[in-house]
C-alpha atoms as a PDB file:
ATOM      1  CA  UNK A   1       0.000   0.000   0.000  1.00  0.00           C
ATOM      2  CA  UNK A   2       3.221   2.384   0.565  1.00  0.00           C
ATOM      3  CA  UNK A   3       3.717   2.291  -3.107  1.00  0.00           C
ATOM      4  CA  UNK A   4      -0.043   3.604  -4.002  1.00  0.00           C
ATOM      5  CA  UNK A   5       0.220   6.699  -1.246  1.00  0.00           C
ATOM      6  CA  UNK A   6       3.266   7.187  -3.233  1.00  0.00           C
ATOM      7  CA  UNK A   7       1.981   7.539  -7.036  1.00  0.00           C
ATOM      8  CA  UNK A   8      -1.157   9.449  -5.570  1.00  0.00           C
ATOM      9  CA  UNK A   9       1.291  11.951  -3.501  1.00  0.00           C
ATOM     10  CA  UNK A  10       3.278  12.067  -6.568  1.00  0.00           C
ATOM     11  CA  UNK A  11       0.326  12.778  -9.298  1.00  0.00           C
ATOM     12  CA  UNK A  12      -0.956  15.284  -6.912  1.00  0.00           C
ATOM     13  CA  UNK A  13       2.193  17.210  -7.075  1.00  0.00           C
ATOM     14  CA  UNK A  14       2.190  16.745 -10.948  1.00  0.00           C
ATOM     15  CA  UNK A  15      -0.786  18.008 -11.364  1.00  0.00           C
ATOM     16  CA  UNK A  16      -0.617  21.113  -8.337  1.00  0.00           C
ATOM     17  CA  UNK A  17       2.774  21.967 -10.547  1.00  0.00           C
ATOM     18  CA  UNK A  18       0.782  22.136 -14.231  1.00  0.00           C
ATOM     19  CA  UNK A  19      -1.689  24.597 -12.639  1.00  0.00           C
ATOM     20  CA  UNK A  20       0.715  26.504 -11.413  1.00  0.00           C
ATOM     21  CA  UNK A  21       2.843  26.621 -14.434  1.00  0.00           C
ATOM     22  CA  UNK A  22      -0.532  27.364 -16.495  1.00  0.00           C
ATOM     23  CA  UNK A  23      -1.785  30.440 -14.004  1.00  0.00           C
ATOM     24  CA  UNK A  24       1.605  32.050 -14.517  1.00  0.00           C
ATOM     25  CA  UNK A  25       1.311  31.836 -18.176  1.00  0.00           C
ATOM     26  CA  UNK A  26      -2.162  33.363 -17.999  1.00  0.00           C
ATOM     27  CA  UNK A  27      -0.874  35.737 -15.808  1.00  0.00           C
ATOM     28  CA  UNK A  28       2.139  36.993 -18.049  1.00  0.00           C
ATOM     29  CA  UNK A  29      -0.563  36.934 -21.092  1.00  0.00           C
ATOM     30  CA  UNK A  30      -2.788  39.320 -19.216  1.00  0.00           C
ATOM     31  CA  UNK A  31      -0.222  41.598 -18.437  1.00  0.00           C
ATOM     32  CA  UNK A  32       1.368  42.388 -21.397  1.00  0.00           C
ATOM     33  CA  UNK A  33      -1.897  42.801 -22.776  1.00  0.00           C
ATOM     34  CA  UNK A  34      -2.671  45.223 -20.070  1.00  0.00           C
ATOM     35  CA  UNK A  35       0.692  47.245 -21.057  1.00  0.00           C
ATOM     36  CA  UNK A  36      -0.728  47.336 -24.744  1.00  0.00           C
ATOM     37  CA  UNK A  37      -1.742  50.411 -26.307  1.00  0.00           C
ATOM     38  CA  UNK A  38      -5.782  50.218 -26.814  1.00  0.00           C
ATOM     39  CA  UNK A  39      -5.742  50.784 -30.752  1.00  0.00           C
ATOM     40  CA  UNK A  40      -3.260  47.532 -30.483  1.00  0.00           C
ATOM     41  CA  UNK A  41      -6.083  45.447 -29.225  1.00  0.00           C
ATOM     42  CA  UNK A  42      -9.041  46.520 -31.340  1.00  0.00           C
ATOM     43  CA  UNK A  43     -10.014  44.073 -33.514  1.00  0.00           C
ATOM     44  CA  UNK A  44      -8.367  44.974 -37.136  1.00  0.00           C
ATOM     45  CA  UNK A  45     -11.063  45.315 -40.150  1.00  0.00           C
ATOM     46  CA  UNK A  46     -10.080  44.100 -44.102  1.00  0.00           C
ATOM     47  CA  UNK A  47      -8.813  46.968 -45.892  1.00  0.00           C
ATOM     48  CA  UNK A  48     -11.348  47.931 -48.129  1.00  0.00           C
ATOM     49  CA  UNK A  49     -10.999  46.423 -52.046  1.00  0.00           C
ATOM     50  CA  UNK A  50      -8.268  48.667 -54.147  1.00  0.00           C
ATOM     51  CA  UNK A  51     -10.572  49.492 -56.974  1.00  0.00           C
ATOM     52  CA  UNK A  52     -13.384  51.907 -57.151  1.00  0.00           C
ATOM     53  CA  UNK A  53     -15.818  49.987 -58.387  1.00  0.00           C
ATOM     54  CA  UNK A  54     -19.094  49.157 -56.175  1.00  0.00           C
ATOM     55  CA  UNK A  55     -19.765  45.970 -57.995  1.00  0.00           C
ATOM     56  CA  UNK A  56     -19.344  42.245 -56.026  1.00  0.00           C
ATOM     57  CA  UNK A  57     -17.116  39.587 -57.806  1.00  0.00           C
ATOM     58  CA  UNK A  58     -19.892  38.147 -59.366  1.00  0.00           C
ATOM     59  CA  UNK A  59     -21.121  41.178 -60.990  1.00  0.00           C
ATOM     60  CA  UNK A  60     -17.704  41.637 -62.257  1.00  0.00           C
ATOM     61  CA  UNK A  61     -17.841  38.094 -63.691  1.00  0.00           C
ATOM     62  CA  UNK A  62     -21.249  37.962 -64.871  1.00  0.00           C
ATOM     63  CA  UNK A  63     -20.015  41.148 -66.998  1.00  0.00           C
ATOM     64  CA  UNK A  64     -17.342  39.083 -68.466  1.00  0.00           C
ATOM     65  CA  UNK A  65     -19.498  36.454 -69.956  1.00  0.00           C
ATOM     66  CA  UNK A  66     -22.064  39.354 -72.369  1.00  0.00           C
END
């Protein structure tokens, strides 16, 4: 029975150390994001299309078929 308290103790103390490795993690995450200018974090939009024109891509192609 020795040899059971020992995996258990031992598991415990695997598992206690992953958590702890995975809060610091989190932690540093959430603090450089904290140092982060606010126009950093916004979420970025597609630049619009290069051309002018106000027609989809399927207008565009159904054009190319007359």
């Amino acid at each position: 029975m020795p040899w059971l308290v020992q995996e258990v103790s031992h598991e415990i103390e695997s598992i206690i150390t992953s958590r702890e490795v995975i809060t610091e993690i989190v932690r540093d995450v959430v603090e450089a994001r904290a140092q982060r200018p606010p126009e950093e974090l916004a979420p970025r939009l597609p630049s619009p299309p290069s051309s002018p024109s106000s027609q989809s891509s399927y207008e565009q192609l159904e054009g190319l078929e007359e």
